[in-house]
Protein backbone atom coordinates (compact mmCIF):
# COMPACT_ATOMS: atom_id res chain seq x y z
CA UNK A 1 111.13 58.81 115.63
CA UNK A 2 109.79 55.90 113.29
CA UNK A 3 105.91 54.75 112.81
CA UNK A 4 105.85 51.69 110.70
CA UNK A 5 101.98 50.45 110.52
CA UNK A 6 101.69 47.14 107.87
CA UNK A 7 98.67 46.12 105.98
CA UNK A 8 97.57 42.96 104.21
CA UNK A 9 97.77 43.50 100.64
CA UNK A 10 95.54 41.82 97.45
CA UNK A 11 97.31 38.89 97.56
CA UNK A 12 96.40 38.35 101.44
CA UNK A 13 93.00 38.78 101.06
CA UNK A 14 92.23 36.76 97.93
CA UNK A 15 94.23 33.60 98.93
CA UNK A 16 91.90 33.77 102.54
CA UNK A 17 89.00 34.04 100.60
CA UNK A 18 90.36 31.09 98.04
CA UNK A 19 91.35 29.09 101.18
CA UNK A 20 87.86 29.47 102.66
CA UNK A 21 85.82 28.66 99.23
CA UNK A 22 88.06 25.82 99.06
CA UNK A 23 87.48 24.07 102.80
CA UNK A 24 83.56 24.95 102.36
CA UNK A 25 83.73 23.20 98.65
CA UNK A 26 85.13 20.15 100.79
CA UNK A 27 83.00 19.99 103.32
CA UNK A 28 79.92 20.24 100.64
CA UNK A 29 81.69 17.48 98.97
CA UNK A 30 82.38 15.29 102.08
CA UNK A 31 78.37 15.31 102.85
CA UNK A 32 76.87 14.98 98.97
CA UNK A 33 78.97 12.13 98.23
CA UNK A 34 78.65 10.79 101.01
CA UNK A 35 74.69 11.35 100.50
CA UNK A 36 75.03 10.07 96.82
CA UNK A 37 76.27 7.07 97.80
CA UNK A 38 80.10 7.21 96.11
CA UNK A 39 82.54 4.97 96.91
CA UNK A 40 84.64 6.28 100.04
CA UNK A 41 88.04 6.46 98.73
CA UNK A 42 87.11 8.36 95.88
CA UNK A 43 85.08 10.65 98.63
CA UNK A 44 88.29 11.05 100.53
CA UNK A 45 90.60 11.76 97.67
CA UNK A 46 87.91 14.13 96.12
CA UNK A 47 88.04 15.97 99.94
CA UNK A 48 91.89 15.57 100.75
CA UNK A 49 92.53 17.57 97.40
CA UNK A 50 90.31 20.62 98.53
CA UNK A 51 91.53 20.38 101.84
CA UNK A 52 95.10 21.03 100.40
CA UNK A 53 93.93 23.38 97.82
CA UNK A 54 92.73 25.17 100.96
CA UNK A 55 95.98 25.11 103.07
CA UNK A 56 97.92 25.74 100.13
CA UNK A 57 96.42 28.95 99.55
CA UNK A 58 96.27 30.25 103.05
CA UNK A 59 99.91 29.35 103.16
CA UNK A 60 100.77 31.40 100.01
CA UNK A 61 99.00 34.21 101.19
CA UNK A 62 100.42 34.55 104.18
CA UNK A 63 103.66 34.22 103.41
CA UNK A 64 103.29 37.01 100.80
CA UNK A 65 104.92 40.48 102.18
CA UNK A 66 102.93 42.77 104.09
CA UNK A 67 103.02 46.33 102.33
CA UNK A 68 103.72 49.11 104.78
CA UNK A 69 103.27 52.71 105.56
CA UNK A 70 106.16 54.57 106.87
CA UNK A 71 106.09 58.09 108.88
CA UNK A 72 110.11 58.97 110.02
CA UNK A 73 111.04 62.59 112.02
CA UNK A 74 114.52 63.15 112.68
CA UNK A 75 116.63 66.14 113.29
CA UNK A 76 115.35 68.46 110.47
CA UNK A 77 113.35 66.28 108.07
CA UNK A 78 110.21 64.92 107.77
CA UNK A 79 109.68 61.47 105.35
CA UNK A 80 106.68 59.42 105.02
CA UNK A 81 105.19 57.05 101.92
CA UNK A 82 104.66 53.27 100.71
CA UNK A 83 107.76 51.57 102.07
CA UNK A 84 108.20 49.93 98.57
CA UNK A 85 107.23 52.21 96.58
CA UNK A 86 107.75 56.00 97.61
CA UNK A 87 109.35 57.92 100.21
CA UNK A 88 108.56 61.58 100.55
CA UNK A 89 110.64 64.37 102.29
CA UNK A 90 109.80 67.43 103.81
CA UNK A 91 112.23 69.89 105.87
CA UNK A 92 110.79 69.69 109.46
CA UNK A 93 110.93 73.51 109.36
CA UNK A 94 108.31 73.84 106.88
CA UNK A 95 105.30 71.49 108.95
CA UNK A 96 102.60 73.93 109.60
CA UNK A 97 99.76 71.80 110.88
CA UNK A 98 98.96 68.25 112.03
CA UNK A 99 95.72 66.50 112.77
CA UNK A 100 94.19 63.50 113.45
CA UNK A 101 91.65 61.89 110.90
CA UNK A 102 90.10 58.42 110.86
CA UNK A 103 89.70 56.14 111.06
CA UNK A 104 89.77 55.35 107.91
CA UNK A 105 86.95 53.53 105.71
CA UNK A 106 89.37 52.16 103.24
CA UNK A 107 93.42 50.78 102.09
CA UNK A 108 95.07 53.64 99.69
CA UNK A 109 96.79 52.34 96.67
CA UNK A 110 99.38 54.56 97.90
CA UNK A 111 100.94 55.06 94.24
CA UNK A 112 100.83 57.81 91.32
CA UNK A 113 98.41 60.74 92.09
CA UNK A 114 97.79 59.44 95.70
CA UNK A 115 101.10 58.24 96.98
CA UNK A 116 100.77 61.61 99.35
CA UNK A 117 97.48 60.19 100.03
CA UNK A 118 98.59 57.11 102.61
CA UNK A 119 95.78 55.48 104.80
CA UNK A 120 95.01 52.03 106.07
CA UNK A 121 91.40 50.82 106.60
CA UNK A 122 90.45 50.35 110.00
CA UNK A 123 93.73 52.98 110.98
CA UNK A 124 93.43 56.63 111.97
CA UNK A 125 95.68 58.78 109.87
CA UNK A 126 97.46 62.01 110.54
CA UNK A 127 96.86 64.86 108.07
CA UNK A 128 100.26 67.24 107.84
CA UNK A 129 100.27 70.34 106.00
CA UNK A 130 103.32 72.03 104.90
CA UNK A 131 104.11 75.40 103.95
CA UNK A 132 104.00 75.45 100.50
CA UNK A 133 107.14 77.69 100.40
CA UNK A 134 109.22 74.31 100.62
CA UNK A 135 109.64 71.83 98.07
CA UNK A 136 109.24 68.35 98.64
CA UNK A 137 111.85 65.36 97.68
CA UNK A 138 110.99 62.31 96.00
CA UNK A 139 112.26 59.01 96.66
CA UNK A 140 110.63 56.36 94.15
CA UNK A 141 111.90 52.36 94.59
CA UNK A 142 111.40 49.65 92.40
């Protein structure tokens, strides 16, 4: 069994906010030129280059990867982490305890210290606890 659940990243949410700052900017410039009486084409050029800037951005954003968090069971193994990142492994033997958590108030960076620590904003999370008998395998990609 696979759970895959993706997440907008940084890059997502600053090119939306970019995009929007950039159609509002045209819209403020379509009605104070217009209001301080500049000549039209220069209003329209002035507005068809924020209007771009705008679509340009939203575009790059969301063509940007999604990151994702990955929870896999098979047969006798348990693996979850950052799909681009880290992958962690437990033996399936050695899960003591799951619950339910969430949902959760914010995005993990899901690397160093806290790359056990894997939650999405807006996303209820499982908590599993392991016996501590077991050790745990590391996967790292770059």
């Amino acid at each position: 069994m696979a759970c895959r659940t993706e997440y907008l990243t940084g890059r997502h949410h600053h090119s939306a906010t970019i995009a929007w700052l950039a159609m509002v900017g045209g819209l403020g410039a379509l009605v104070g030129l217009n209001v301080a009486g500049v000549d039209g084409l220069v209003t329209s050029a002035v507005v068809f280059a924020l209007v771009v800037v705008s679509l340009g951005s939203a575009a790059y954003g969301r063509l940007g990867e999604r990151g994702a968090v990955l929870l896999t069971v098979d047969d006798d193994t348990v693996y979850f982490g950052n799909e681009d990142t880290t992958l962690i492994s437990y033996p399936l033997e050695s899960l003591v305890k799951v619950t339910v958590g969430g949902p959760s108030d914010t995005t993990s960076d899901m690397a160093g210290g806290s790359e056990r620590h894997l939650t999405v904003a807006g996303q209820k999370y499982l908590k599993l606890t392991f016996s501590p008998r077991r050790a745990a395998h590391r996967f790292a990609f770059r």
